[in-house]
PDB file of N, CA and C in Angstrom:
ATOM      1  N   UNK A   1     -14.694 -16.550 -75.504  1.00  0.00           N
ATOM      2  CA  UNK A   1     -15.313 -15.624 -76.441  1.00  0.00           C
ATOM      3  C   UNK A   1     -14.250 -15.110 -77.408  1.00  0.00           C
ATOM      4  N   UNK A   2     -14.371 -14.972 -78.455  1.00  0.00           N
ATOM      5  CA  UNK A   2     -13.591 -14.924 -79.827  1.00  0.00           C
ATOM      6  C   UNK A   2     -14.043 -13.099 -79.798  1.00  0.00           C
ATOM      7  N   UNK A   3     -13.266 -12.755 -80.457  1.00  0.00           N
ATOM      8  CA  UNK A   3     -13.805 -11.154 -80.949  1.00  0.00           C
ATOM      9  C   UNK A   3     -14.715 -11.147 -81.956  1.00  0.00           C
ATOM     10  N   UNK A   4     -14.808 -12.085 -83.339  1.00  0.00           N
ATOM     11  CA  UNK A   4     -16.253 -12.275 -84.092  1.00  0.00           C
ATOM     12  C   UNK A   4     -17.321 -12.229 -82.866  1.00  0.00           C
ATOM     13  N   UNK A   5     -17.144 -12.893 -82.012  1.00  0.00           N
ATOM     14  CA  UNK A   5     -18.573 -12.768 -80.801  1.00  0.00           C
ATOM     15  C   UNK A   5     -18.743 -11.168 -80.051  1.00  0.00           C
ATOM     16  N   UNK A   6     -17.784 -10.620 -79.936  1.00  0.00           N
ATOM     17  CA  UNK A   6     -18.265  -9.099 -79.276  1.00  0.00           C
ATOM     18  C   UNK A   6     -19.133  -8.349 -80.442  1.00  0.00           C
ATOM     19  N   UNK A   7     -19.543  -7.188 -79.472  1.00  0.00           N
ATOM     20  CA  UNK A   7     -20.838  -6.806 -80.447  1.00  0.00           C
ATOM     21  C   UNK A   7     -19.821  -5.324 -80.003  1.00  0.00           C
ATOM     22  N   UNK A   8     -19.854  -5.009 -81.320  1.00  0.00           N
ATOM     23  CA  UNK A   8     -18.410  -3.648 -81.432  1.00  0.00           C
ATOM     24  C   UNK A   8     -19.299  -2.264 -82.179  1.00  0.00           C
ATOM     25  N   UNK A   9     -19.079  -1.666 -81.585  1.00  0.00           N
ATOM     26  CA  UNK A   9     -19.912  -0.013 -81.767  1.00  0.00           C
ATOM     27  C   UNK A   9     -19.031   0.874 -82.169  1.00  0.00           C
ATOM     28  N   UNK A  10     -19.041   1.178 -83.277  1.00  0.00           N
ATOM     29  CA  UNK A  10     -18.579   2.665 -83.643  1.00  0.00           C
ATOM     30  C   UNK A  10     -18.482   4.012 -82.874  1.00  0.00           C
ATOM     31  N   UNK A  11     -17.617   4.787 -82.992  1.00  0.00           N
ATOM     32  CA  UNK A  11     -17.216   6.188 -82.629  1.00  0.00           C
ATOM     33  C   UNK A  11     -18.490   6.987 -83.014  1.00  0.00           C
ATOM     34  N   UNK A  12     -19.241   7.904 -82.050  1.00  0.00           N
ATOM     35  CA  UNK A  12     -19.746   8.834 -81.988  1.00  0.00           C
ATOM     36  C   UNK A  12     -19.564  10.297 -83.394  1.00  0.00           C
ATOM     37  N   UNK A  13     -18.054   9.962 -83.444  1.00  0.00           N
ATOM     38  CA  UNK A  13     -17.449  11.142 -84.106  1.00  0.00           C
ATOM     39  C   UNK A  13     -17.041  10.201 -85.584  1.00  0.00           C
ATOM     40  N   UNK A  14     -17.836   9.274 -86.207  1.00  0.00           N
ATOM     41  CA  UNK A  14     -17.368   8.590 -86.943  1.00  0.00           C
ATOM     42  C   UNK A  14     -17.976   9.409 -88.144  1.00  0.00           C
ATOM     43  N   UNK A  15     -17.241   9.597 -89.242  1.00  0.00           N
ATOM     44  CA  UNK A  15     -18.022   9.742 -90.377  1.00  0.00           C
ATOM     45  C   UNK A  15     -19.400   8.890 -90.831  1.00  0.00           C
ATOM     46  N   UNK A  16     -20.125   9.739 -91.935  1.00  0.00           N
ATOM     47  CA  UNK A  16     -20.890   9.556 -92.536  1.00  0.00           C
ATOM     48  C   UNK A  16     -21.101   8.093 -93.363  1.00  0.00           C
ATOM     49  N   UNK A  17     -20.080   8.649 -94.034  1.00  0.00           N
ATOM     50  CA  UNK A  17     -19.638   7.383 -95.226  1.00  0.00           C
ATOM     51  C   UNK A  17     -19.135   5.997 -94.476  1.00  0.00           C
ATOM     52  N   UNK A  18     -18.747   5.833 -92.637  1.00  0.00           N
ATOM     53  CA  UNK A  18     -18.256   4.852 -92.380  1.00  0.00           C
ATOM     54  C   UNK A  18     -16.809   4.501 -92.755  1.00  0.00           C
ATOM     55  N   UNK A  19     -15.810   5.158 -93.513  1.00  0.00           N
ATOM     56  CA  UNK A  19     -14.829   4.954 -93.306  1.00  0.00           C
ATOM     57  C   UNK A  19     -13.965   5.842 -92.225  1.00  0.00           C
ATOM     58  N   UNK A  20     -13.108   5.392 -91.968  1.00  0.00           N
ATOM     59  CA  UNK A  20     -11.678   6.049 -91.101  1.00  0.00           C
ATOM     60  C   UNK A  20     -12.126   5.923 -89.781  1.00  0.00           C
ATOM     61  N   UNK A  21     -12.853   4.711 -88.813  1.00  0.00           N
ATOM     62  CA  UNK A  21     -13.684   4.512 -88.018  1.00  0.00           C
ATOM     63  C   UNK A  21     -12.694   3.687 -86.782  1.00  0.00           C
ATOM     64  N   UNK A  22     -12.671   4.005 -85.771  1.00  0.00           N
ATOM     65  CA  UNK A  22     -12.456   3.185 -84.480  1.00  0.00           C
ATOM     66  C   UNK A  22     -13.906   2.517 -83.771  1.00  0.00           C
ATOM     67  N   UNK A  23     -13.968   1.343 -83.688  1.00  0.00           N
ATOM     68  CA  UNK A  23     -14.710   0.624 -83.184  1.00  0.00           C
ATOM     69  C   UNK A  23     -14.421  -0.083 -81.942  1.00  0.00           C
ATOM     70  N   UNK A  24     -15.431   0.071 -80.506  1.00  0.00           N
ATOM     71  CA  UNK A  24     -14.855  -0.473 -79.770  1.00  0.00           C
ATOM     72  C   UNK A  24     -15.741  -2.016 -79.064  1.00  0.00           C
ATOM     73  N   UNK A  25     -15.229  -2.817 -78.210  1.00  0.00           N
ATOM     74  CA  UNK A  25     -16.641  -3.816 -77.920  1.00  0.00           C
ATOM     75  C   UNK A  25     -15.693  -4.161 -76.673  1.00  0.00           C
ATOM     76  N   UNK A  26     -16.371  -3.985 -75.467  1.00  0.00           N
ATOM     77  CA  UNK A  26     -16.388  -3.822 -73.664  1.00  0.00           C
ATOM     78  C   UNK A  26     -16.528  -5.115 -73.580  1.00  0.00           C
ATOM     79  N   UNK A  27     -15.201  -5.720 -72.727  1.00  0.00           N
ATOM     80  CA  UNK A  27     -16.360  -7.171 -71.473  1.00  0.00           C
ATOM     81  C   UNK A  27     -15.633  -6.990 -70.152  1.00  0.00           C
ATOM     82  N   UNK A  28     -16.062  -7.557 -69.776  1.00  0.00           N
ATOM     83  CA  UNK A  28     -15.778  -7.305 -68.319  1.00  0.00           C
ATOM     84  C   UNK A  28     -13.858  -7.244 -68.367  1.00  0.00           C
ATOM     85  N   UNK A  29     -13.101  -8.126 -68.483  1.00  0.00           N
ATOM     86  CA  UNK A  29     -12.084  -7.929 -68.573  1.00  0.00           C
ATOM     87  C   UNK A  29     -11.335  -6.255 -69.054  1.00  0.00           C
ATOM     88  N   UNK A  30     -11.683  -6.296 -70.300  1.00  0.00           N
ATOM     89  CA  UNK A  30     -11.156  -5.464 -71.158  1.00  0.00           C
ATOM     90  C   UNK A  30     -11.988  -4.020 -72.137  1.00  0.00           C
ATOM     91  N   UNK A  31     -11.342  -4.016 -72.935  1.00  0.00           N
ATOM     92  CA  UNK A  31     -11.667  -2.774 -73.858  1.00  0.00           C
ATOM     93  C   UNK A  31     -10.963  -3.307 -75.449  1.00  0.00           C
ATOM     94  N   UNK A  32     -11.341  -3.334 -76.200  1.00  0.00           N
ATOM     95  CA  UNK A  32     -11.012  -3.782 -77.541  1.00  0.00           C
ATOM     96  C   UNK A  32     -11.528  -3.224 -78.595  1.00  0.00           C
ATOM     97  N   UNK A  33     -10.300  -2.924 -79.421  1.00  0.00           N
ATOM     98  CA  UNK A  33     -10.395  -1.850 -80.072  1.00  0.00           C
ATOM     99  C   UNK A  33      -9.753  -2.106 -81.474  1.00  0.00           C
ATOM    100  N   UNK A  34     -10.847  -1.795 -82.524  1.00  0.00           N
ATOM    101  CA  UNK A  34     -10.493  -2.171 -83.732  1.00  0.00           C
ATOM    102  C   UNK A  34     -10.445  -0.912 -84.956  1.00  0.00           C
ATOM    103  N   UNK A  35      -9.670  -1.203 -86.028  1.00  0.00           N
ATOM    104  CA  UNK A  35     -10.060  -0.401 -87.001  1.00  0.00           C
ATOM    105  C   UNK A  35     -11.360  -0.655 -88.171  1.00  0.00           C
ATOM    106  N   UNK A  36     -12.343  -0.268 -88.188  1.00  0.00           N
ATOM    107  CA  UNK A  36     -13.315  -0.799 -88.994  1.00  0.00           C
ATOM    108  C   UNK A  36     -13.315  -0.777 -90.507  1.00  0.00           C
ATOM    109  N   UNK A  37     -12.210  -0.187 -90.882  1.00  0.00           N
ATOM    110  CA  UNK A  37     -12.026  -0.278 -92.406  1.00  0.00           C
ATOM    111  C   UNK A  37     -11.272  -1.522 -92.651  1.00  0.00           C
ATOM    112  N   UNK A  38     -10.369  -1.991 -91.672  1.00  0.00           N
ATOM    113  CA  UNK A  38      -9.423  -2.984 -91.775  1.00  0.00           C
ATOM    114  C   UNK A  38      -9.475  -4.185 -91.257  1.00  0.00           C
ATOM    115  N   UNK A  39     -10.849  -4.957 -91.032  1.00  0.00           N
ATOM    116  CA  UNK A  39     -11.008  -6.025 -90.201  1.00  0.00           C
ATOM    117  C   UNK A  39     -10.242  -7.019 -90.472  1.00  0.00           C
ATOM    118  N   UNK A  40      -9.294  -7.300 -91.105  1.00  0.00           N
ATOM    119  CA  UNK A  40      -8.370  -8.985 -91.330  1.00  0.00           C
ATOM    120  C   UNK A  40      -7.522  -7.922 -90.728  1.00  0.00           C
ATOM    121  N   UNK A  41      -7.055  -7.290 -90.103  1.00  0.00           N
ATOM    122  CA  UNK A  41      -5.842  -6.637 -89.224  1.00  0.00           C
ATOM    123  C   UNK A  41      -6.889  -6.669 -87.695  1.00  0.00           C
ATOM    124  N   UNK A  42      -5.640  -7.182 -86.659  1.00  0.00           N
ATOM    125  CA  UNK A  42      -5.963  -7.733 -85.285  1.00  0.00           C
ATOM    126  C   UNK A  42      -6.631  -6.619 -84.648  1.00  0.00           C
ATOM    127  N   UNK A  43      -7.438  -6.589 -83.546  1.00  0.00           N
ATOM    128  CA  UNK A  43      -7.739  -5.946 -82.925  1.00  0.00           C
ATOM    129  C   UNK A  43      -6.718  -6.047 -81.813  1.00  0.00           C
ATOM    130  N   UNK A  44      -6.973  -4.993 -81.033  1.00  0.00           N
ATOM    131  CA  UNK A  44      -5.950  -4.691 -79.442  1.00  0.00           C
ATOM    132  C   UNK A  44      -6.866  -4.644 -78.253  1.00  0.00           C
ATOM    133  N   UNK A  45      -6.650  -5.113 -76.877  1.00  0.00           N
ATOM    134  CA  UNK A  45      -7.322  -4.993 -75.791  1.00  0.00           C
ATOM    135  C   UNK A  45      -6.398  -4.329 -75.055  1.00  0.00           C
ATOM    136  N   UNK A  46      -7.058  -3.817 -73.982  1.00  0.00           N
ATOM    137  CA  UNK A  46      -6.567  -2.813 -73.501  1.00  0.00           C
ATOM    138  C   UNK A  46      -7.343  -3.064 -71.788  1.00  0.00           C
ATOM    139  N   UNK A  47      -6.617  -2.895 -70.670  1.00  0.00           N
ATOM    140  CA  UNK A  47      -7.337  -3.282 -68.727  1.00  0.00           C
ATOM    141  C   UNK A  47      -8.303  -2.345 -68.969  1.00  0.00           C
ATOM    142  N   UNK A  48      -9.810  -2.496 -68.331  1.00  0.00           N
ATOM    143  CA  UNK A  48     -10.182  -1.080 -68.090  1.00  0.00           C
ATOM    144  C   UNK A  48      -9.278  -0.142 -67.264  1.00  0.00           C
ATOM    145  N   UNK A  49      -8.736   0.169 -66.545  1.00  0.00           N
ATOM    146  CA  UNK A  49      -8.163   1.408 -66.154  1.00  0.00           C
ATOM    147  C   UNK A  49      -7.287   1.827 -67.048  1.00  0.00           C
ATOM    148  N   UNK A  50      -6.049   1.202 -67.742  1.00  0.00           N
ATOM    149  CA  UNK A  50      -5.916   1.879 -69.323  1.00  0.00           C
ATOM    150  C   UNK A  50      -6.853   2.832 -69.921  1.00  0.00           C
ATOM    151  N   UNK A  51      -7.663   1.901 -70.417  1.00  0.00           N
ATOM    152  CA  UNK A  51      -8.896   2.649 -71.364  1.00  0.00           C
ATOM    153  C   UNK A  51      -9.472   3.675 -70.466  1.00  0.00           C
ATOM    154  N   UNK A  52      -9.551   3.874 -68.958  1.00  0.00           N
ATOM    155  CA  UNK A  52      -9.824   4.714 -68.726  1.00  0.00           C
ATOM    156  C   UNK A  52      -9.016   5.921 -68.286  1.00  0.00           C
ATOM    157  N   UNK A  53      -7.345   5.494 -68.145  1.00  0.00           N
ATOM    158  CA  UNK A  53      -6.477   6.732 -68.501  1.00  0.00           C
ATOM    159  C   UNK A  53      -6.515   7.280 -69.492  1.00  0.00           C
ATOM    160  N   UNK A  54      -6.286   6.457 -70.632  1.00  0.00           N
ATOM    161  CA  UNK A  54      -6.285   6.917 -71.696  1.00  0.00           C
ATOM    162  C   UNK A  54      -7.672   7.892 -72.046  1.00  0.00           C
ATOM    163  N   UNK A  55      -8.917   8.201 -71.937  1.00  0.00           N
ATOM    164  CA  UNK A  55     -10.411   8.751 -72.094  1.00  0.00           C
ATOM    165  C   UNK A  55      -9.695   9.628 -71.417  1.00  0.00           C
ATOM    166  N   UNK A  56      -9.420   9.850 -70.002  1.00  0.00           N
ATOM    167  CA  UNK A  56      -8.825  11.004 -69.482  1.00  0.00           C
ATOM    168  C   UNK A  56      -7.942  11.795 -69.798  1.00  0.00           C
ATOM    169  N   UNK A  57      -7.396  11.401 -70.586  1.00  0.00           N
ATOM    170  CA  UNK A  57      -6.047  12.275 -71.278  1.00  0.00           C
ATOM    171  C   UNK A  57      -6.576  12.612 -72.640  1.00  0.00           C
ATOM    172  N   UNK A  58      -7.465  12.015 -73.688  1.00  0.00           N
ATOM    173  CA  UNK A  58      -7.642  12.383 -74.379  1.00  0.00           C
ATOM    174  C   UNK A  58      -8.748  13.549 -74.395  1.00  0.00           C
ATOM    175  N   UNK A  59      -9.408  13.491 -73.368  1.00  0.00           N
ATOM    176  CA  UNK A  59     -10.426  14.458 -73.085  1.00  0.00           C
ATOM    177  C   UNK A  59      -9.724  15.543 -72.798  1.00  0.00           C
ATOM    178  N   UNK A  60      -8.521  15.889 -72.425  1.00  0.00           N
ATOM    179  CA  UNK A  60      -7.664  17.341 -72.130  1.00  0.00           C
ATOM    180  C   UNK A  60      -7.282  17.853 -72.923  1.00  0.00           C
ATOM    181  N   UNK A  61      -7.152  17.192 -74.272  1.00  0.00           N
ATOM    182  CA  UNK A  61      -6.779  18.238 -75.494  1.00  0.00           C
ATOM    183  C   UNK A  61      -7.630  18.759 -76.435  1.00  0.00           C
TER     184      UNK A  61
END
């Protein structure tokens, strides 16, 4: 599976207009995470337990 094939969902907290957007798209492996203004720049994957330290820490500030 290529990342054109994940089906990638926008931030909750995303603007209106759609810019300045983190987009993310889940598979079993991973967590992948893109900028949506900038699609010819790579996306990053990330283990789920990463992605889920990381949700935990960001939820404390």
């Amino acid at each position: 599976m290529t990342t054109t094939d994940l089906v990638w969902v926008k931030s909750s907290y995303s603007g209106t207009q759609g810019d300045s957007c983190v987009e993310v798209a889940v598979t079993e492996a991973a967590i992948h995470v893109r900028d949506s203004k900038d699609l010819a720049r790579p996306d990053f994957s990330v283990g789920r337990d990463g992605w889920t330290q990381f949700v935990r820490y960001a939820g404390r500030g």
